[in-house]
N, C-alpha and C. Protein backbone atom coordinates (compact mmCIF):
# COMPACT_ATOMS: atom_id res chain seq x y z
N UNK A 1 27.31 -118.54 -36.76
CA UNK A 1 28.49 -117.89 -36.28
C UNK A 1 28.64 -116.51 -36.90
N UNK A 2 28.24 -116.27 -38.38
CA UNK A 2 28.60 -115.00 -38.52
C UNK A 2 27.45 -113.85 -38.41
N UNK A 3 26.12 -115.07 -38.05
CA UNK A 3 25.34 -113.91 -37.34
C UNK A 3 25.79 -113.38 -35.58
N UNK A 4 26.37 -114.19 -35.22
CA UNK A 4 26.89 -113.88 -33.62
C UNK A 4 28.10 -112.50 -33.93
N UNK A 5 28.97 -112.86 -35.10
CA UNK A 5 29.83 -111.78 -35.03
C UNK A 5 28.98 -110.54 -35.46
N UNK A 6 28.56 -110.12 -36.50
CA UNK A 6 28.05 -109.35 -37.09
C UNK A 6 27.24 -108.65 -36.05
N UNK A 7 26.25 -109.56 -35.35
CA UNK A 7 25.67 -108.91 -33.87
C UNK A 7 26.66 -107.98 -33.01
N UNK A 8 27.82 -108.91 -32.40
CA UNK A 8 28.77 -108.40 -31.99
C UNK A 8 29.77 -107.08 -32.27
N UNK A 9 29.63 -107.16 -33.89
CA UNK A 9 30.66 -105.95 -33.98
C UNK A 9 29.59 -104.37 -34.36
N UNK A 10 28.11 -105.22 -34.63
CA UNK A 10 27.27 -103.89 -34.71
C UNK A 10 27.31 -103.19 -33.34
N UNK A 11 27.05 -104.06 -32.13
CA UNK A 11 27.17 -104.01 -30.83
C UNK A 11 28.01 -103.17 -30.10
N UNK A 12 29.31 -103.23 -30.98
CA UNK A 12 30.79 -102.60 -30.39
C UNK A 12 30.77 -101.30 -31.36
N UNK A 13 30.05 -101.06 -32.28
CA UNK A 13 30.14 -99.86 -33.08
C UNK A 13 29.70 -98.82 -32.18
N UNK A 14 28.08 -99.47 -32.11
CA UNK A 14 27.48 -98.19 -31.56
C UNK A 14 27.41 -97.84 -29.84
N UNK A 15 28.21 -98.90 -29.47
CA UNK A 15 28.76 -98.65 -27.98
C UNK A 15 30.20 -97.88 -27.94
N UNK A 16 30.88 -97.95 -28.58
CA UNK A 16 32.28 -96.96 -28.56
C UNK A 16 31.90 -95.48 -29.15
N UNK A 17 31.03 -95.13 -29.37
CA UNK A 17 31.20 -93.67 -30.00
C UNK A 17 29.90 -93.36 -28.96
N UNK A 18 30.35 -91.46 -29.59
CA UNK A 18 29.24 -90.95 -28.90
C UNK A 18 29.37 -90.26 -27.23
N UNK A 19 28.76 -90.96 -26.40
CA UNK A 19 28.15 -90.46 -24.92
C UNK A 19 29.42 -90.65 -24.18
N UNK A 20 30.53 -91.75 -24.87
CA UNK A 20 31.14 -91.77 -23.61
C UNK A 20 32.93 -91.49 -23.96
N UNK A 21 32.55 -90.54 -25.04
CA UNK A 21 33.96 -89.65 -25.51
C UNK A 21 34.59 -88.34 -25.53
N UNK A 22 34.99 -88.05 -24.59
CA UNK A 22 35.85 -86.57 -23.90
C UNK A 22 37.16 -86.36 -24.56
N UNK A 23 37.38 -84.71 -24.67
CA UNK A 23 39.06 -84.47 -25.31
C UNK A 23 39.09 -83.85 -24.10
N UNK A 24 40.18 -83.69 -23.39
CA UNK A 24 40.75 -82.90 -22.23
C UNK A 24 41.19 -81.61 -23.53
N UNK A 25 41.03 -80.49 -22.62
CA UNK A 25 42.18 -79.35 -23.59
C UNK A 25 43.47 -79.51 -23.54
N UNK A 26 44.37 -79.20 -24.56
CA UNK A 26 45.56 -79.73 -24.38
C UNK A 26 45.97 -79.05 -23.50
N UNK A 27 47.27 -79.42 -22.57
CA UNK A 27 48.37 -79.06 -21.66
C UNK A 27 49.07 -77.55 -22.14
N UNK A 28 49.17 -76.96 -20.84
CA UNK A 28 49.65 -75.57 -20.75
C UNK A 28 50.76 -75.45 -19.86
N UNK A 29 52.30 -75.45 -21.00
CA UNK A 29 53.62 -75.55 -20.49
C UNK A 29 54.04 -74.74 -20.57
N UNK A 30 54.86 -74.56 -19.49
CA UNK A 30 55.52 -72.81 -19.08
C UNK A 30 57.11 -73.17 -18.89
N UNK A 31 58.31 -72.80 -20.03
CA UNK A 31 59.51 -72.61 -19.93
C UNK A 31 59.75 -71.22 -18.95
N UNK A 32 60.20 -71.43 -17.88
CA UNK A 32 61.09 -70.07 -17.35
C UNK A 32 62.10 -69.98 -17.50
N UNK A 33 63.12 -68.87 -18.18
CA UNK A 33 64.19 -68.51 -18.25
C UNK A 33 64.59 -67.21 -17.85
N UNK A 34 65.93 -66.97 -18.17
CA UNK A 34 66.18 -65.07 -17.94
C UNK A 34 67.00 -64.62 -19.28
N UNK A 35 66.99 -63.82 -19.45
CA UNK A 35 67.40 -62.62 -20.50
C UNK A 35 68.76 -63.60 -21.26
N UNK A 36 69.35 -64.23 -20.91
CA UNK A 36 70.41 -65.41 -21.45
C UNK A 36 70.12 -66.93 -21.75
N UNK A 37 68.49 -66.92 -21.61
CA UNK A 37 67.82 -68.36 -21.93
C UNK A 37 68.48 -69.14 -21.37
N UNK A 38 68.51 -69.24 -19.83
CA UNK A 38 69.01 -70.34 -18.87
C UNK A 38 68.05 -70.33 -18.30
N UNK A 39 67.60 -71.77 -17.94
CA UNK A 39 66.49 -72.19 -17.23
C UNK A 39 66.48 -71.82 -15.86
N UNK A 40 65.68 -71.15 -15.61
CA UNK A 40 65.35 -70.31 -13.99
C UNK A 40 65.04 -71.43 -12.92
N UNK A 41 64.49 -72.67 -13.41
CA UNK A 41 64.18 -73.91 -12.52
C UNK A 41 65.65 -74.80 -12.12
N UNK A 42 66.65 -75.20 -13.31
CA UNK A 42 67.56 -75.60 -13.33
C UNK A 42 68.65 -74.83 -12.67
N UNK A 43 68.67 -73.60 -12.58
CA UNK A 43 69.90 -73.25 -12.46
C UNK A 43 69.66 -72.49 -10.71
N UNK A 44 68.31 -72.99 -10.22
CA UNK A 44 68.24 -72.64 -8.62
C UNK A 44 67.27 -71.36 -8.33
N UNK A 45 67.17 -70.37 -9.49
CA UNK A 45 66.79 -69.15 -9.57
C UNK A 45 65.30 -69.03 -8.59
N UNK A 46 64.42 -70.08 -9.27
CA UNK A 46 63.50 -70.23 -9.04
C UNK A 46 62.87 -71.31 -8.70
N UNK A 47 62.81 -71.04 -7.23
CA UNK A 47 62.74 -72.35 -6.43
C UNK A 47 61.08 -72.57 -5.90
N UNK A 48 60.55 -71.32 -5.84
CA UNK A 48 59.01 -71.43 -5.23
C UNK A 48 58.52 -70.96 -5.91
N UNK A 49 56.80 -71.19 -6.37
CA UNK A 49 56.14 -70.97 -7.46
C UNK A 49 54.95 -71.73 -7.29
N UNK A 50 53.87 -70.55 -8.17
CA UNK A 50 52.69 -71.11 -7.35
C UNK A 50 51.50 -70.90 -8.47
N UNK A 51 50.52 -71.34 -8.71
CA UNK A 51 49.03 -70.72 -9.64
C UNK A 51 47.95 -70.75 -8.65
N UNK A 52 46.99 -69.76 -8.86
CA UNK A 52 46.26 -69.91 -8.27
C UNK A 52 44.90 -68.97 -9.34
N UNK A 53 44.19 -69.48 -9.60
CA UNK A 53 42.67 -69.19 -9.65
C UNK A 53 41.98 -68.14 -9.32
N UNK A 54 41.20 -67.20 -10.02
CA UNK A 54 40.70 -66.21 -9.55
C UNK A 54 39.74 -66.43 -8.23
N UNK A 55 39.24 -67.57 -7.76
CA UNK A 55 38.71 -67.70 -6.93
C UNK A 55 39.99 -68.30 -5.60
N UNK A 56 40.58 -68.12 -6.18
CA UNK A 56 41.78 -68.62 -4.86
C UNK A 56 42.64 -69.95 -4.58
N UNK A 57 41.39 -70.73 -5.97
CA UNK A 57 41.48 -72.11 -6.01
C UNK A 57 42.99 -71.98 -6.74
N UNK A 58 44.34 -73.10 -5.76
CA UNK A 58 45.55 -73.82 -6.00
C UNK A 58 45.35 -74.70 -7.48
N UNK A 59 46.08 -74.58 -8.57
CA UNK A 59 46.50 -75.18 -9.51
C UNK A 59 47.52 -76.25 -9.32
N UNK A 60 47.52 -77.38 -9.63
CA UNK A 60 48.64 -78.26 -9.61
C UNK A 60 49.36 -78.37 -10.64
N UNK A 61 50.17 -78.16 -10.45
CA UNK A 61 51.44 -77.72 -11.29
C UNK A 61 52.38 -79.27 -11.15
N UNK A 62 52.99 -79.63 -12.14
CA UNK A 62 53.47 -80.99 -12.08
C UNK A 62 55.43 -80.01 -13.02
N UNK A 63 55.98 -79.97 -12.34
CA UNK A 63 57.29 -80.23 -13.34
C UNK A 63 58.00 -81.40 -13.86
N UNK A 64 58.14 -81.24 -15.07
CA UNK A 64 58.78 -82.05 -16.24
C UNK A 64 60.34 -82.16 -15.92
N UNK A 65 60.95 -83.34 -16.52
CA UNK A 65 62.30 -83.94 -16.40
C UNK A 65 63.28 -82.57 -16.63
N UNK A 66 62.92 -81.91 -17.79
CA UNK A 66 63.61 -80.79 -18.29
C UNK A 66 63.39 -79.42 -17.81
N UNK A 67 62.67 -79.21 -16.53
CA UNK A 67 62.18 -78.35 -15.91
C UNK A 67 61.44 -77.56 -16.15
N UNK A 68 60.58 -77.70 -17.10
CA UNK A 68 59.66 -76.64 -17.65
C UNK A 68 58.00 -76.86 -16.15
N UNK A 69 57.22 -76.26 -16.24
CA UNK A 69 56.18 -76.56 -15.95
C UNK A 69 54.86 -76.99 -16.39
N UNK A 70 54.12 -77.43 -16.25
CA UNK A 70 52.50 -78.04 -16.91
C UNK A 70 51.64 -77.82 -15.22
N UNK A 71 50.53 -76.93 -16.18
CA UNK A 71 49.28 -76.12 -15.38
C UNK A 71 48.17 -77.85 -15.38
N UNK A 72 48.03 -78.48 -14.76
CA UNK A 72 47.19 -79.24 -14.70
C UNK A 72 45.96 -79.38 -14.46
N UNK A 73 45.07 -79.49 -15.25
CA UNK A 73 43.43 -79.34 -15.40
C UNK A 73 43.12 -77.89 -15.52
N UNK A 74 43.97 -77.38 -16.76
CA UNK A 74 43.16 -75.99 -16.55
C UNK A 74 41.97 -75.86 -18.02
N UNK A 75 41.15 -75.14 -18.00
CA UNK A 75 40.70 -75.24 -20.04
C UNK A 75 39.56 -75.34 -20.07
N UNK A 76 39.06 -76.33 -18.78
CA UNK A 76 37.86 -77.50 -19.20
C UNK A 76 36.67 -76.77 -18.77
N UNK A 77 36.25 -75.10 -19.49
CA UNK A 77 35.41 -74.57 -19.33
C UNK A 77 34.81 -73.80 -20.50
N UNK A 78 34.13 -72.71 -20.69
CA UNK A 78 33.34 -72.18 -21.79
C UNK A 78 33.56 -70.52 -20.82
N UNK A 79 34.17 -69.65 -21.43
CA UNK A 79 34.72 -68.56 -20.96
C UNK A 79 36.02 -68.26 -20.56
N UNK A 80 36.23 -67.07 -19.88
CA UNK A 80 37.58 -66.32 -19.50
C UNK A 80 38.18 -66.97 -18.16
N UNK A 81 39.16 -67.28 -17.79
CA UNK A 81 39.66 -67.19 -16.43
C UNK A 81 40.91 -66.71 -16.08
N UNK A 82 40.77 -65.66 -14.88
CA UNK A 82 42.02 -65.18 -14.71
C UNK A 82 42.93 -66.00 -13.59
N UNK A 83 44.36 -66.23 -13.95
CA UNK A 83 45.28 -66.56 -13.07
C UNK A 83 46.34 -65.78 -12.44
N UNK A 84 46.68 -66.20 -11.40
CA UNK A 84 48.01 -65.61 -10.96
C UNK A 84 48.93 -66.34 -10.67
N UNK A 85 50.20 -66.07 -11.18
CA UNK A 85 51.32 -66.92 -11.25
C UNK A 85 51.80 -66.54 -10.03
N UNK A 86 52.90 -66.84 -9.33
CA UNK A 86 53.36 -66.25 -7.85
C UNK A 86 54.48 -66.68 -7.83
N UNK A 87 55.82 -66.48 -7.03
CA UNK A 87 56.97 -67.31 -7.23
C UNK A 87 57.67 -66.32 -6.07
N UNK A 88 59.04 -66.69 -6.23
CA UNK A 88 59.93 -65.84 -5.61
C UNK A 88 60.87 -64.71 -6.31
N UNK A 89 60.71 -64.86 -7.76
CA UNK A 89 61.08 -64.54 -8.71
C UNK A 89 60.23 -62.76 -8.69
N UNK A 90 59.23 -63.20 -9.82
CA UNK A 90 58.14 -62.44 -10.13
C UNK A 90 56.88 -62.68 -10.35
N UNK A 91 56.22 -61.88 -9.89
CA UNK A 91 54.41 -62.87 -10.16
C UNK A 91 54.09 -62.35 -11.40
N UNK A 92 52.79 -62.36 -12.13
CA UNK A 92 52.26 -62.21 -13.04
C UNK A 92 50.63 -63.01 -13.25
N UNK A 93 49.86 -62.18 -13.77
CA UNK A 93 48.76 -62.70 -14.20
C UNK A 93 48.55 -63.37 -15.76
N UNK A 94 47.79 -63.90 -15.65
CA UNK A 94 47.11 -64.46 -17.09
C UNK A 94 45.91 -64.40 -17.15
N UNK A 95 45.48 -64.58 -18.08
CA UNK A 95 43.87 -65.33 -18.40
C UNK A 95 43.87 -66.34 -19.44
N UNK A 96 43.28 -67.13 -19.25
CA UNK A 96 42.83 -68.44 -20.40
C UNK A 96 41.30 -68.36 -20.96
N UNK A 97 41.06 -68.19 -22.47
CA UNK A 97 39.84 -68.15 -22.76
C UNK A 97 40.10 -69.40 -23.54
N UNK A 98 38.81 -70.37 -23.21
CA UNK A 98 38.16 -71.67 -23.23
C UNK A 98 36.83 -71.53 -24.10
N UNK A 99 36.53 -72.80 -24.76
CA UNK A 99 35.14 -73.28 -25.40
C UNK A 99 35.32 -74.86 -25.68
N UNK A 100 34.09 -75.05 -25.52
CA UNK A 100 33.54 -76.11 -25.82
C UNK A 100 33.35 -76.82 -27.13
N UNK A 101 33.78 -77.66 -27.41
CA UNK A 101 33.73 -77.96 -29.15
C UNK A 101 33.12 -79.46 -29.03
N UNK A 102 32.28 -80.24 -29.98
CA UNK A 102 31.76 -81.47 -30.44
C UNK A 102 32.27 -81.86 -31.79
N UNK A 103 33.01 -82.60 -31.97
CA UNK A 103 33.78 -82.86 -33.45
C UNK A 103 33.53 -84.27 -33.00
N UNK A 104 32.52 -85.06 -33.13
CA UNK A 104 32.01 -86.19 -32.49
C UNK A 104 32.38 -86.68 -30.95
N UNK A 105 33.33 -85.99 -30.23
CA UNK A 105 33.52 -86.25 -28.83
C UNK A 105 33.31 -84.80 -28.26
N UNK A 106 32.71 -84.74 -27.37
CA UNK A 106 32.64 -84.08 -26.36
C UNK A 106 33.92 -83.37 -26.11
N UNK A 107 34.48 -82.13 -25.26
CA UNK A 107 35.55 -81.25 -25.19
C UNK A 107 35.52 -80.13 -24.54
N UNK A 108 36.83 -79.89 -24.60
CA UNK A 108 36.88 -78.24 -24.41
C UNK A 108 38.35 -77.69 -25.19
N UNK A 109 38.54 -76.79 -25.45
CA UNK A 109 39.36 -76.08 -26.18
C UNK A 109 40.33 -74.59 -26.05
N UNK A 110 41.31 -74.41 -25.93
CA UNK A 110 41.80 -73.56 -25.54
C UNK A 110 42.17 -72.15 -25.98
N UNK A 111 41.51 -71.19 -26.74
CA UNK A 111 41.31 -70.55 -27.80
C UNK A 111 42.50 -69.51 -27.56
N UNK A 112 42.83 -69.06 -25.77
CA UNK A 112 43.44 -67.80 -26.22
C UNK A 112 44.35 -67.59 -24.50
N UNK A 113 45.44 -67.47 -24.84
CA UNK A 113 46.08 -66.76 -23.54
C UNK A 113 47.08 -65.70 -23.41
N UNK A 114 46.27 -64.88 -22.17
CA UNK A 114 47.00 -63.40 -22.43
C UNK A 114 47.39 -63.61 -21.08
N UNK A 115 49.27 -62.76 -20.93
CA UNK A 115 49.80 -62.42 -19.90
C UNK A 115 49.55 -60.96 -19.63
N UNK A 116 50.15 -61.01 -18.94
CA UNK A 116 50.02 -59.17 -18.36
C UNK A 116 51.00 -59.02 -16.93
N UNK A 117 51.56 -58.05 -17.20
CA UNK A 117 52.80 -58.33 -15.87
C UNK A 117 53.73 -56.83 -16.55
N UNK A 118 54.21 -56.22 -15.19
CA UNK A 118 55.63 -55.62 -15.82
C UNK A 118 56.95 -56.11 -16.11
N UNK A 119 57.57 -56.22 -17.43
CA UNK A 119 58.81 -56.82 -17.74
C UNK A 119 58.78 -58.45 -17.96
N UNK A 120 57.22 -58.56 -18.13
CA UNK A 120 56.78 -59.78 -18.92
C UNK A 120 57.67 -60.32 -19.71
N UNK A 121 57.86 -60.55 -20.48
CA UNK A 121 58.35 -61.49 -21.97
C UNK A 121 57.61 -63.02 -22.46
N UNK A 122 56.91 -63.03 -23.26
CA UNK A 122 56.30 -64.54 -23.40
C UNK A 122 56.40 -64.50 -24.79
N UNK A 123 56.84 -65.65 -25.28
CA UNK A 123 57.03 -66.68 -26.06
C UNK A 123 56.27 -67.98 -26.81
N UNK A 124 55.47 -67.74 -27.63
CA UNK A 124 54.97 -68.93 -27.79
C UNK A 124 55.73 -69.94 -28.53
N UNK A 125 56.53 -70.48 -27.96
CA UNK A 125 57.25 -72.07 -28.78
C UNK A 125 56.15 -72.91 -28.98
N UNK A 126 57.35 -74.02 -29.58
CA UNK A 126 56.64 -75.30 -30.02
C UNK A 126 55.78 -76.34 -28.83
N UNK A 127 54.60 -76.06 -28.32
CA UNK A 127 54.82 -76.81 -27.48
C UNK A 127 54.70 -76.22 -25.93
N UNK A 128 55.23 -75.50 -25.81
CA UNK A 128 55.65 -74.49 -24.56
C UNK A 128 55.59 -72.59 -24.79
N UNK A 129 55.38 -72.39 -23.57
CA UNK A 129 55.38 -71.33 -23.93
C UNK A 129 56.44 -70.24 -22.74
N UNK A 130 57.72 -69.61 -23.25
CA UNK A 130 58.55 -69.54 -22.83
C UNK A 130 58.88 -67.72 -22.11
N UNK A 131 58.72 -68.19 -21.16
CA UNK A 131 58.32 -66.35 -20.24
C UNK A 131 60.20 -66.19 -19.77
N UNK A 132 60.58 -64.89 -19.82
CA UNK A 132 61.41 -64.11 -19.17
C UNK A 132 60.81 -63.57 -18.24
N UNK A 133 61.66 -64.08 -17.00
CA UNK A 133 61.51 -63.38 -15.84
C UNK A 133 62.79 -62.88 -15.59
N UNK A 134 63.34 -61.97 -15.68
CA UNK A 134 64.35 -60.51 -14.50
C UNK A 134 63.57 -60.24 -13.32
């Protein structure tokens, strides 16, 4: 019997690590507000809104209970990518620079994001990252 376990848990060692362990990059949350930090989603301001991909490719965008936004599947590359935000509000670009990291799982990593826009304002909070739009 405790050669069956011992088999068993060598078994489960070297089958859980390794080949079949991925980190997603973490989540990229966007607070919108205006110049009085009232939520631009909550309070009606900003009702349409859009990402899209330097190649044209649609981002899915999921909003949160508290109205913020989350960019869904963005990161999971090795280089620059530029975005464009779109809305009814104000548009604006970004870029996300990405890498690849092995800290025994497989990954990608989110090293760096720059806006660019006139009358921008961005914020990096806890967590979120909090743009003024006028």
């Amino acid at each position: 019997m405790k050669k069956i376990f011992a088999f068993l848990l060598t078994a489960f060692i070297f089958t859980a690590c390794g080949d079949d362990c991925y980190n997603a990059p973490q989540p990229i949350v966007f607070k919108f507000v205006n110049s009085n930090d009232e939520n631009l989603i909550t309070n009606g301001t900003l009702s349409v809104y859009s990402v899209k991909d330097e190649n044209q490719v649609a981002v899915q965008l999921t909003k949160t209970s508290d109205d913020m936004v989350i960019l869904e599947n963005v990161g999971a590359y090795n280089g620059i990518k530029n975005y464009t935000f779109s809305s009814n509000v104000k548009p604006f670009d970004f870029s996300i620079q990405s890498s690849e990291f092995d800290s025994g799982c497989e990954g990608y990593q989110i090293n760096k994001l720059t806006f660019t826009g006139i009358g921008i304002d961005v914020k990096d909070e806890n967590g979120y990252y909090k743009i003024v739009l006028e």
